[in-house]
Protein backbone atom coordinates (compact mmCIF):
# COMPACT_ATOMS: atom_id res chain seq x y z
CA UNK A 1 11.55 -20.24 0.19
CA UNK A 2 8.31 -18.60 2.47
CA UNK A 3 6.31 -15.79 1.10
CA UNK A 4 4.73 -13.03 3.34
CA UNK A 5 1.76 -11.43 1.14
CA UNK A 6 1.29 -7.84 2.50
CA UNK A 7 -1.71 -5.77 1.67
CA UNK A 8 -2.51 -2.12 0.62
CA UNK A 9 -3.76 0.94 -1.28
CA UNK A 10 -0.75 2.48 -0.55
CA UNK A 11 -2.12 5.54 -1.26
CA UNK A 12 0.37 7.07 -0.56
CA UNK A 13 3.46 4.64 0.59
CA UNK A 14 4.30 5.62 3.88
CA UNK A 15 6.78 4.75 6.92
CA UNK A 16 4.18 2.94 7.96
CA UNK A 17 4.26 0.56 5.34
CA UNK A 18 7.65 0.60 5.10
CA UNK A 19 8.51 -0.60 8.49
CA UNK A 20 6.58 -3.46 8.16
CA UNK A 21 7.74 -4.62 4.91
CA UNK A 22 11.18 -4.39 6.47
CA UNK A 23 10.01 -6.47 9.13
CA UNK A 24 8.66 -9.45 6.64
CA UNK A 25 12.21 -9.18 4.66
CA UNK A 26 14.01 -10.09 7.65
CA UNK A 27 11.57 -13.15 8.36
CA UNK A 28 10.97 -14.29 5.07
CA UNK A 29 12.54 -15.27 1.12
CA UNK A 30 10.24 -13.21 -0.47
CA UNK A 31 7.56 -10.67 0.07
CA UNK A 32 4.98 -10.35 -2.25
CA UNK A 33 2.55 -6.42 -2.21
CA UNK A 34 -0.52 -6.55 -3.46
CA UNK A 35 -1.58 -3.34 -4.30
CA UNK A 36 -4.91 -3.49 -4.27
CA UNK A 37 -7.86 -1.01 -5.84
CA UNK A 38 -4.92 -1.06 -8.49
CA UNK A 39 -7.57 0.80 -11.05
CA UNK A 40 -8.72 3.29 -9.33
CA UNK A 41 -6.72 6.85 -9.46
CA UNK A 42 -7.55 10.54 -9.20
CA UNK A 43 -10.28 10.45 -6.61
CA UNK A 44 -10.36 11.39 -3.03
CA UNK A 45 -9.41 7.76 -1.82
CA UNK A 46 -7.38 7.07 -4.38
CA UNK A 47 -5.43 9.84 -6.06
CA UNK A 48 -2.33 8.09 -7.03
CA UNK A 49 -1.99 5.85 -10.07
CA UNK A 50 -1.20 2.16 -10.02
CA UNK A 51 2.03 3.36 -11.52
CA UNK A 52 3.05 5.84 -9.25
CA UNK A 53 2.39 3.41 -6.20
CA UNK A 54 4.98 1.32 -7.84
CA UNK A 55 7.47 3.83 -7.91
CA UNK A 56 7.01 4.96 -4.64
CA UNK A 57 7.79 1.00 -3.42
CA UNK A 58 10.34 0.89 -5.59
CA UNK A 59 12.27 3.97 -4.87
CA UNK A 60 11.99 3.48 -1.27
CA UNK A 61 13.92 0.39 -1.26
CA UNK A 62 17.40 -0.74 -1.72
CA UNK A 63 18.57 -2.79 -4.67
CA UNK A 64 19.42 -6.11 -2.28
CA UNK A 65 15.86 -5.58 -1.32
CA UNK A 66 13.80 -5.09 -4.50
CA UNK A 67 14.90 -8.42 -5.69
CA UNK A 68 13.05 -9.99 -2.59
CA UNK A 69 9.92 -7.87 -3.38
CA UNK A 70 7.01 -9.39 -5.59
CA UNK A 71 4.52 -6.23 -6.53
CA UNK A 72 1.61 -7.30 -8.46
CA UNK A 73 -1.34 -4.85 -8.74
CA UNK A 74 -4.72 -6.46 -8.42
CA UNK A 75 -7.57 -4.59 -9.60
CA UNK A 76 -11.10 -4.63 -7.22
CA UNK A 77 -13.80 -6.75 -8.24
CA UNK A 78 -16.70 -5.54 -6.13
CA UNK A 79 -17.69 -7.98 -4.79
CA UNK A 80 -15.66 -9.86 -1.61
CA UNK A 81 -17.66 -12.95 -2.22
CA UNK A 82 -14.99 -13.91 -4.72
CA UNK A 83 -12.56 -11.37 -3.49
CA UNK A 84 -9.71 -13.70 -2.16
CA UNK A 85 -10.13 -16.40 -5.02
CA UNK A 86 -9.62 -13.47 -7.25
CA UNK A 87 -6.38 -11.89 -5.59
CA UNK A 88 -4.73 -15.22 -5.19
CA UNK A 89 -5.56 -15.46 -8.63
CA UNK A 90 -2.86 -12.99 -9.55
CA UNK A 91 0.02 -13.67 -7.15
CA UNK A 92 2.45 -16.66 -6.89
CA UNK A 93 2.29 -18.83 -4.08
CA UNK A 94 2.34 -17.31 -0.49
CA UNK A 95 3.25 -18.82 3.17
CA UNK A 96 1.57 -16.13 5.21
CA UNK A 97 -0.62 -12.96 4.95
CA UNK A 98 -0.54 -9.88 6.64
CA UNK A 99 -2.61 -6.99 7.28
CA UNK A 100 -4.50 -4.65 10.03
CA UNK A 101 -7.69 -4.52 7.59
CA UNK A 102 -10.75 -6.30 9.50
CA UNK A 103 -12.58 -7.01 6.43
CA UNK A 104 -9.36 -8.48 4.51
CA UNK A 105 -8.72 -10.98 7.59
CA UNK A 106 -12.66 -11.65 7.97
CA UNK A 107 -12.78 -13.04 4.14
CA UNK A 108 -9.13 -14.77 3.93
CA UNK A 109 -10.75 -16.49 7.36
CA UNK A 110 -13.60 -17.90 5.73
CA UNK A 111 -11.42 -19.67 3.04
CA UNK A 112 -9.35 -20.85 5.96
CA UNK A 113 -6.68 -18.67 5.59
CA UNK A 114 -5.28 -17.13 9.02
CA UNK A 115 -3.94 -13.18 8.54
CA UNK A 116 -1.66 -12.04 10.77
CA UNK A 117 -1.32 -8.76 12.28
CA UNK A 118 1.84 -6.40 11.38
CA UNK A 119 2.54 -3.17 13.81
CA UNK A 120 2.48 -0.62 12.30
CA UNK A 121 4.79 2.06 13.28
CA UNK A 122 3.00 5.47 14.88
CA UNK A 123 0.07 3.62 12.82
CA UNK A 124 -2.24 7.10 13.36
CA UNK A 125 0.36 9.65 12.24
CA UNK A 126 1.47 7.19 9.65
CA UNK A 127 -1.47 6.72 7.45
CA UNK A 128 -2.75 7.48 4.29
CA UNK A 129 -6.08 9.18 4.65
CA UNK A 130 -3.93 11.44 7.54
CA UNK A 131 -1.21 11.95 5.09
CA UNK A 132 -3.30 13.43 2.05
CA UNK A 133 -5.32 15.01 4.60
CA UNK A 134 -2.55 17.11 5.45
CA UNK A 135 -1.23 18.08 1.61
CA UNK A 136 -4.77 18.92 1.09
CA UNK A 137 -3.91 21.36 3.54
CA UNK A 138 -0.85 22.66 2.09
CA UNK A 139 0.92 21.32 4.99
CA UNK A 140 4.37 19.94 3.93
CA UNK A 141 4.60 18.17 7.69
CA UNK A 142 3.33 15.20 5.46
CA UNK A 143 7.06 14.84 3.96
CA UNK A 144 8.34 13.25 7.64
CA UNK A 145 5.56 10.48 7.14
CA UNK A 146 7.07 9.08 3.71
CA UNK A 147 10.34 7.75 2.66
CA UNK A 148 12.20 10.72 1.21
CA UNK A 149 12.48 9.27 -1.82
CA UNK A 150 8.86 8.90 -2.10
CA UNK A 151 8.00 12.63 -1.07
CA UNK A 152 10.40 13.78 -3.72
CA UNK A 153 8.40 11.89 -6.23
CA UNK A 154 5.45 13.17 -4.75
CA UNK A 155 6.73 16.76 -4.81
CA UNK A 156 7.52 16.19 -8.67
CA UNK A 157 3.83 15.48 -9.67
CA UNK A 158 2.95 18.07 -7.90
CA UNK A 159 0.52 15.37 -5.72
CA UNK A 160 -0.28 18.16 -2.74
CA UNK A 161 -2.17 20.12 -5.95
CA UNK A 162 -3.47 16.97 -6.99
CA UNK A 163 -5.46 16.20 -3.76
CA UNK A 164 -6.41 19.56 -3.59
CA UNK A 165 -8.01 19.59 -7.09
CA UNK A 166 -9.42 16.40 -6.44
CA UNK A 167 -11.71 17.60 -3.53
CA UNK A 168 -12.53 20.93 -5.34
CA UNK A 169 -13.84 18.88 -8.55
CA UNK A 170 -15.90 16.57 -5.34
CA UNK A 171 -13.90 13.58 -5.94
């Protein structure tokens, strides 16, 4: 069976992200997401939890699908010098990667691994920094960039308040 290994912060899950993990579950056995900067939480980057990433994967996809999905959280190391060693470290044994990120394909290049490129779907609207960017601005447009699933979880911790609090404290 082939492996896709797909990428992100997920910070937070988006259509985006969704679209192209449908994509590798047509193409391949299993997908494995990495979700990377896995320790990192209540800052301006990063103010979701490892955990709540995982439940907003989770909830977004179908039972029939979730068995086909491999999410293993891989915390940074600070250093990309061993960056890729480290993350393969942690996952079983993949086929392919994918991602947009320059600096993730220029350091999975020099251990001779090729990354592929995913489209993303409406990849500007659909991102993460645009998404919190816009419930730090009390505007609940965000909700049509997310699985619904995943903005009702985000609407039950409250995460628009979050961000919010997060840049007042300069996080």
């Amino acid at each position: 069976m082939k492996r896709a290994l797909f990428i992100g912060r997920f910070q937070p899950f988006h259509l985006g992200h969704y679209s192209a993990i449908k994509k590798l579950l047509k193409k391949y056995g299993e997908v494995v997401i990495v979700i990377g900067s896995s320790e990192d939480s209540f800052s301006k980057q990063n103010p979701f939890t490892c955990g709540e990433r995982i439940e907003m994967i989770r909830s977004s996809f179908s039972k029939t699908d979730l068995v086909k999905l491999v999410i293993v959280p891989v915390p940074d190391v600070n250093d990309n010098r061993i960056w890729v060693d480290h993350l393969l470290m942690h996952i079983p044994e993949i086929h392919d990667v994918y991602s947009n990120n320059q600096l993730v394909k220029m350091l999975f290049s020099q251990h001779g691994i090729l990354v592929k490129s995913i489209e993303f779907k409406e990849r500007d609207k659909k991102e993460g920094e645009a998404i919190r960017a816009l419930m730090a601005e009390n505007d609940s447009s965000w909700k049509a960039d997310v699985p619904k699933k995943v903005a009702q979880f985000l609407d039950s911790v409250e995460a628009d308040k979050r961000i919010r609090k997060i840049i007042r404290m300069g996080g």
